[in-house]
Protein backbone atom coordinates (compact mmCIF):
# COMPACT_ATOMS: atom_id res chain seq x y z
CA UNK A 1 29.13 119.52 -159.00
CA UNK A 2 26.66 116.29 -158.56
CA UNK A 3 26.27 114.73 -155.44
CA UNK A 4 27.40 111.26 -157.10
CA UNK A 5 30.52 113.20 -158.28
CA UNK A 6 31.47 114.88 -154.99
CA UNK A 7 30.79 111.62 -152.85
CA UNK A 8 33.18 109.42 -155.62
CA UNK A 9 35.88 112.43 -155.18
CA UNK A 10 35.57 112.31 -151.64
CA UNK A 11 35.69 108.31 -151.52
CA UNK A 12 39.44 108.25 -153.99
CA UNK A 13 40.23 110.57 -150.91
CA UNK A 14 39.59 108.27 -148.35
CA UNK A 15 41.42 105.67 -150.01
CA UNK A 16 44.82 108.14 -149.54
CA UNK A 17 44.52 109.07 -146.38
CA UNK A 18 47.02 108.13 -143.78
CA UNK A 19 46.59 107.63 -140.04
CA UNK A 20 48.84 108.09 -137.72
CA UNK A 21 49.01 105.56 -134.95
CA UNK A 22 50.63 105.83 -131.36
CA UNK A 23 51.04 102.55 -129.96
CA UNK A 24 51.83 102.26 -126.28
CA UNK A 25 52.70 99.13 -124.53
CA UNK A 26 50.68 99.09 -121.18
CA UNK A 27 52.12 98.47 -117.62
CA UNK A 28 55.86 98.02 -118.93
CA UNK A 29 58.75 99.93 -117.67
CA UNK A 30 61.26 101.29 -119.38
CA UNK A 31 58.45 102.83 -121.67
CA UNK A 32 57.98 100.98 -124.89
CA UNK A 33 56.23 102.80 -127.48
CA UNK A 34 55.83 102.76 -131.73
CA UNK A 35 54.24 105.93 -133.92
CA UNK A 36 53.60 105.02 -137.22
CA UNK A 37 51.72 105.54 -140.00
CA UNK A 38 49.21 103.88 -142.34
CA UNK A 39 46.35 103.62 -144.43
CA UNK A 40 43.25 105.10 -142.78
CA UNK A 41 41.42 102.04 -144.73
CA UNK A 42 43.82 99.79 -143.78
CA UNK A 43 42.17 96.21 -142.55
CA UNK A 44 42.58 95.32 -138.85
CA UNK A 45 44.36 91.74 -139.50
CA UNK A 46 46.96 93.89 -141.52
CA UNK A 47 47.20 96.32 -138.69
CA UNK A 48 47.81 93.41 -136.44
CA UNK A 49 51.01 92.69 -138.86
CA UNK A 50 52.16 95.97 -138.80
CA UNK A 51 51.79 96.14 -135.05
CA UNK A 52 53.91 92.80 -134.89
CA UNK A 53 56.66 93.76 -136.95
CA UNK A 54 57.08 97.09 -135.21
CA UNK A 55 57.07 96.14 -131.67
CA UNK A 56 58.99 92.88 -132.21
CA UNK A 57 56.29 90.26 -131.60
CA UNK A 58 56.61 86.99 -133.13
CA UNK A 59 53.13 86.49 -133.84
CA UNK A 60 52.79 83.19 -132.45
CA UNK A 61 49.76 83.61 -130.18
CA UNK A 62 46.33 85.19 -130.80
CA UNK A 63 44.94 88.89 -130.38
CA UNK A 64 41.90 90.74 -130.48
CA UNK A 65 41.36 94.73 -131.07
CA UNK A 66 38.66 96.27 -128.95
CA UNK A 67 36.92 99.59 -128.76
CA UNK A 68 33.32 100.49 -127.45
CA UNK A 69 32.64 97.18 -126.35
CA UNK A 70 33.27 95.44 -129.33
CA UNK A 71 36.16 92.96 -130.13
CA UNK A 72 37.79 92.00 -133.54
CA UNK A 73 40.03 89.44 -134.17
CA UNK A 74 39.89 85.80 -135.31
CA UNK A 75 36.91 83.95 -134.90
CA UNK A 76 36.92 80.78 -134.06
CA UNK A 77 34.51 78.11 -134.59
CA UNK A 78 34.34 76.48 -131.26
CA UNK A 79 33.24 79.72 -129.86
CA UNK A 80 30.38 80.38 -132.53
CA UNK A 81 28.84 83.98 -132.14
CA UNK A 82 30.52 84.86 -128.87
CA UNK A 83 34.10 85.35 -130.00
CA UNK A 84 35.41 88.58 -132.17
CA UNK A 85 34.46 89.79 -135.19
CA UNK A 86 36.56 89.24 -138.16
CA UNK A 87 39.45 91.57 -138.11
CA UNK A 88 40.03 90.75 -141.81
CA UNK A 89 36.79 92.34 -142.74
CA UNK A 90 36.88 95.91 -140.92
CA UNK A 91 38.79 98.41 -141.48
CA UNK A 92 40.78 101.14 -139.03
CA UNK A 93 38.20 103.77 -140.46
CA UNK A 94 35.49 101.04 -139.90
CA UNK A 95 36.30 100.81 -135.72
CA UNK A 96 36.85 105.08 -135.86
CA UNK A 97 33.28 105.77 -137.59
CA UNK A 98 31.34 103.03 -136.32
CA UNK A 99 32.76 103.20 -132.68
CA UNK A 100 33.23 106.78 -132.72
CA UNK A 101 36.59 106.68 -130.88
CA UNK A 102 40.54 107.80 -131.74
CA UNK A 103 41.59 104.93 -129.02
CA UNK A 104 41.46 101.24 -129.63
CA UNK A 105 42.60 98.32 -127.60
CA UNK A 106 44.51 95.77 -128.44
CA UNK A 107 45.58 92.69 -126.84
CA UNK A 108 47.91 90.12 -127.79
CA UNK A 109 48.82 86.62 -126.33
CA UNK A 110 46.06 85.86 -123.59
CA UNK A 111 47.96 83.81 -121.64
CA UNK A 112 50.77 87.12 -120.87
CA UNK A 113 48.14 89.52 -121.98
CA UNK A 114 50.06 92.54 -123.54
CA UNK A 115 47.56 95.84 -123.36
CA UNK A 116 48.03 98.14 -126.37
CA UNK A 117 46.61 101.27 -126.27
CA UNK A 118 46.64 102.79 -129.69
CA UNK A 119 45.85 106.34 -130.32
CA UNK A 120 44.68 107.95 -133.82
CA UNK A 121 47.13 111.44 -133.41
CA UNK A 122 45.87 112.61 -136.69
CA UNK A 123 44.78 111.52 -140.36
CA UNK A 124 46.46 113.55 -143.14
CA UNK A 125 46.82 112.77 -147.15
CA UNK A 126 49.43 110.36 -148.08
CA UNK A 127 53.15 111.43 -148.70
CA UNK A 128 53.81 111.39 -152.56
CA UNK A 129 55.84 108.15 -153.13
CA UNK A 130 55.71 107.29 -149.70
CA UNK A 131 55.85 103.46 -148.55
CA UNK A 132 53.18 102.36 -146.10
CA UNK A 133 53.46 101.77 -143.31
CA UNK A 134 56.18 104.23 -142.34
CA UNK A 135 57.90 103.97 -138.76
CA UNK A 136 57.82 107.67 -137.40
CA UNK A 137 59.69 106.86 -133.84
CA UNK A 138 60.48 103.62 -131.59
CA UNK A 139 61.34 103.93 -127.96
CA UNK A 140 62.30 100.75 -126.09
CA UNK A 141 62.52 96.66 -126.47
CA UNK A 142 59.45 94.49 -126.86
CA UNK A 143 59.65 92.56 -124.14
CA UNK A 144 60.36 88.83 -125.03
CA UNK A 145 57.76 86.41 -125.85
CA UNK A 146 56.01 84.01 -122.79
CA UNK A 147 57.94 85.83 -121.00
CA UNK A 148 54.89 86.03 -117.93
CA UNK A 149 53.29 89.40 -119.01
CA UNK A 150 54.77 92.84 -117.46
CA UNK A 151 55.18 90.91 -114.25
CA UNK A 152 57.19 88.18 -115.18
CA UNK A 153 59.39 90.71 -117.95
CA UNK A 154 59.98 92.84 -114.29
CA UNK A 155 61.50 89.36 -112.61
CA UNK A 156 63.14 88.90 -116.20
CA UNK A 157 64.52 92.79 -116.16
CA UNK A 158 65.33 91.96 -112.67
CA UNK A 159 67.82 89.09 -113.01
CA UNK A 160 69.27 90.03 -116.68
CA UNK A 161 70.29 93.24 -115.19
CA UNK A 162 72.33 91.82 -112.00
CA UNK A 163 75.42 89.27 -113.15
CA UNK A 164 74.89 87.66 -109.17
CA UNK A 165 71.22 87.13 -108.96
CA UNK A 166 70.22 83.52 -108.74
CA UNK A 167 68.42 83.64 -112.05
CA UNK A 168 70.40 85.40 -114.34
CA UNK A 169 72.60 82.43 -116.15
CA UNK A 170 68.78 80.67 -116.52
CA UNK A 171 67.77 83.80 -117.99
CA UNK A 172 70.83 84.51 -120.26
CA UNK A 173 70.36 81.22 -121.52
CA UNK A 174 66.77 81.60 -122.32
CA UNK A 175 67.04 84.04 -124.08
CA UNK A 176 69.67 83.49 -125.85
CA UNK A 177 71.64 86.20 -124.91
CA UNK A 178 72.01 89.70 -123.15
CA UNK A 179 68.88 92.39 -123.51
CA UNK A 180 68.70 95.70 -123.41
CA UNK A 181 65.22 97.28 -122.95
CA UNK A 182 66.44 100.47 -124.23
CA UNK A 183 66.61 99.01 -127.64
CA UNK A 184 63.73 99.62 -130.40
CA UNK A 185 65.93 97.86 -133.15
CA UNK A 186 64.54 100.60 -135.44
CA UNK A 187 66.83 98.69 -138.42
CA UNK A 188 64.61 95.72 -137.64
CA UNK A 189 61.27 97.59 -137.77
CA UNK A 190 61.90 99.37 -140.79
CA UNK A 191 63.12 96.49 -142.65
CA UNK A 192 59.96 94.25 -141.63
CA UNK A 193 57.81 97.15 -142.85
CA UNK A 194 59.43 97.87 -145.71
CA UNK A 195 58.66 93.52 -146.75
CA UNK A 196 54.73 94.81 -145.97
CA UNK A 197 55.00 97.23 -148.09
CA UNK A 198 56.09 95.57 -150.74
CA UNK A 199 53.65 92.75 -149.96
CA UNK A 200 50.58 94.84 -149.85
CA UNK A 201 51.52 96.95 -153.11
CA UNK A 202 49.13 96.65 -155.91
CA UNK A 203 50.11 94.28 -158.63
CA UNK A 204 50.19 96.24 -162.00
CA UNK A 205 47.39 95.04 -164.09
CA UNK A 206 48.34 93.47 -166.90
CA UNK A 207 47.96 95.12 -170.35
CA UNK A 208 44.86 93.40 -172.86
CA UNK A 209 46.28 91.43 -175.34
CA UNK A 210 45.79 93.23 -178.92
CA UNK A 211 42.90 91.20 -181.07
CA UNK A 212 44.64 89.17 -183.78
């Protein structure tokens, strides 16, 4: 077989492959933790999305992937060459080959500044008629938004759990309600990806019109 013909064989491969992603939230307790799978050429800003709509983030703050000293996310002009790198123009198998690394950072909302540490468990060919991305397992509740980071969500844990403390009407009220961190809300997630899915499919081309 030609070397162009192997190297275009082994590039439709690449574009099947699947990765799947174990994404721990840092420094919380009860544990809160998402695997899941998706494209191995999947861009960062769409992992970002993904990442959202499985831990329950309501993407209203900015993030920023990292991984051998470098930092993706989305540039902005005030901060010229010094901020991240577009995440919307590298890929997960971008960060794995460039970087060398099966762990990536990734940080959202620098003000509370929740640590992600995603790990690549393993890359395998895509499941015939599968949707990406596919939820594999959810433990726990994402924490609520400006909530204070994992110290404030302890203080928040704290007084939601204990009907006399001084802060726990302020905090039902909040909120909007009671919590329970034990909850993934794996109905949620898998609704939210299955609208990405169905987002990110490929549009059917549209068949030539016949010459007259």
């Amino acid at each position: 077989m030609a070397l162009e013909s192997r190297t275009r064989i082994e590039e439709d491969r690449r574009m099947t492959l699947v990765a799947r992603l174990k994404v721990t939230l840092s420094d919380v307790e009860p544990e809160v933790l998402r695997r899941f799978d998706v494209p191995l050429k999947i861009k960062l800003s769409r992992l970002h999305d993904v990442i959202q709509a499985a831990m329950g983030w309501t993407d209203t703050h900015l993030y920023e992937f990292r991984a051998g000293g470098v930092g993706w996310g989305v540039p902005l002009p005030e901060y010229d060459n010094d901020g991240p790198l577009p995440a919307s123009k590298t890929s997960l198998l971008d960060v794995l080959e460039d970087v060398g690394t099966k762990t990536i950072h990734y940080i959202y909302d620098f003000g509370d500044n929740w640590h992600h540490v995603i790990k690549v468990e393993k890359i395998d060919d895509a499941i015939l008629g599968a949707e990406y991305p596919r939820l594999v397992r959810a433990i726990g509740a994402c924490p609520p938004e400006d909530v204070g980071g994992f110290p404030g969500y302890a203080d928040f844990l704290e007084a939601m759990a204990d009907p006399n403390h001084e802060d726990h009407a302020r905090m039902l009220e909040w909120h909007g309600g009671k919590f329970d961190p034990y909850e993934a809300d794996i109905g949620r997630i898998l609704d939210k990806f299955e609208r990405l899915a169905k987002k990110w499919a490929p549009k059917p081309r549209k068949p030539k019109a016949a010459n007259q």
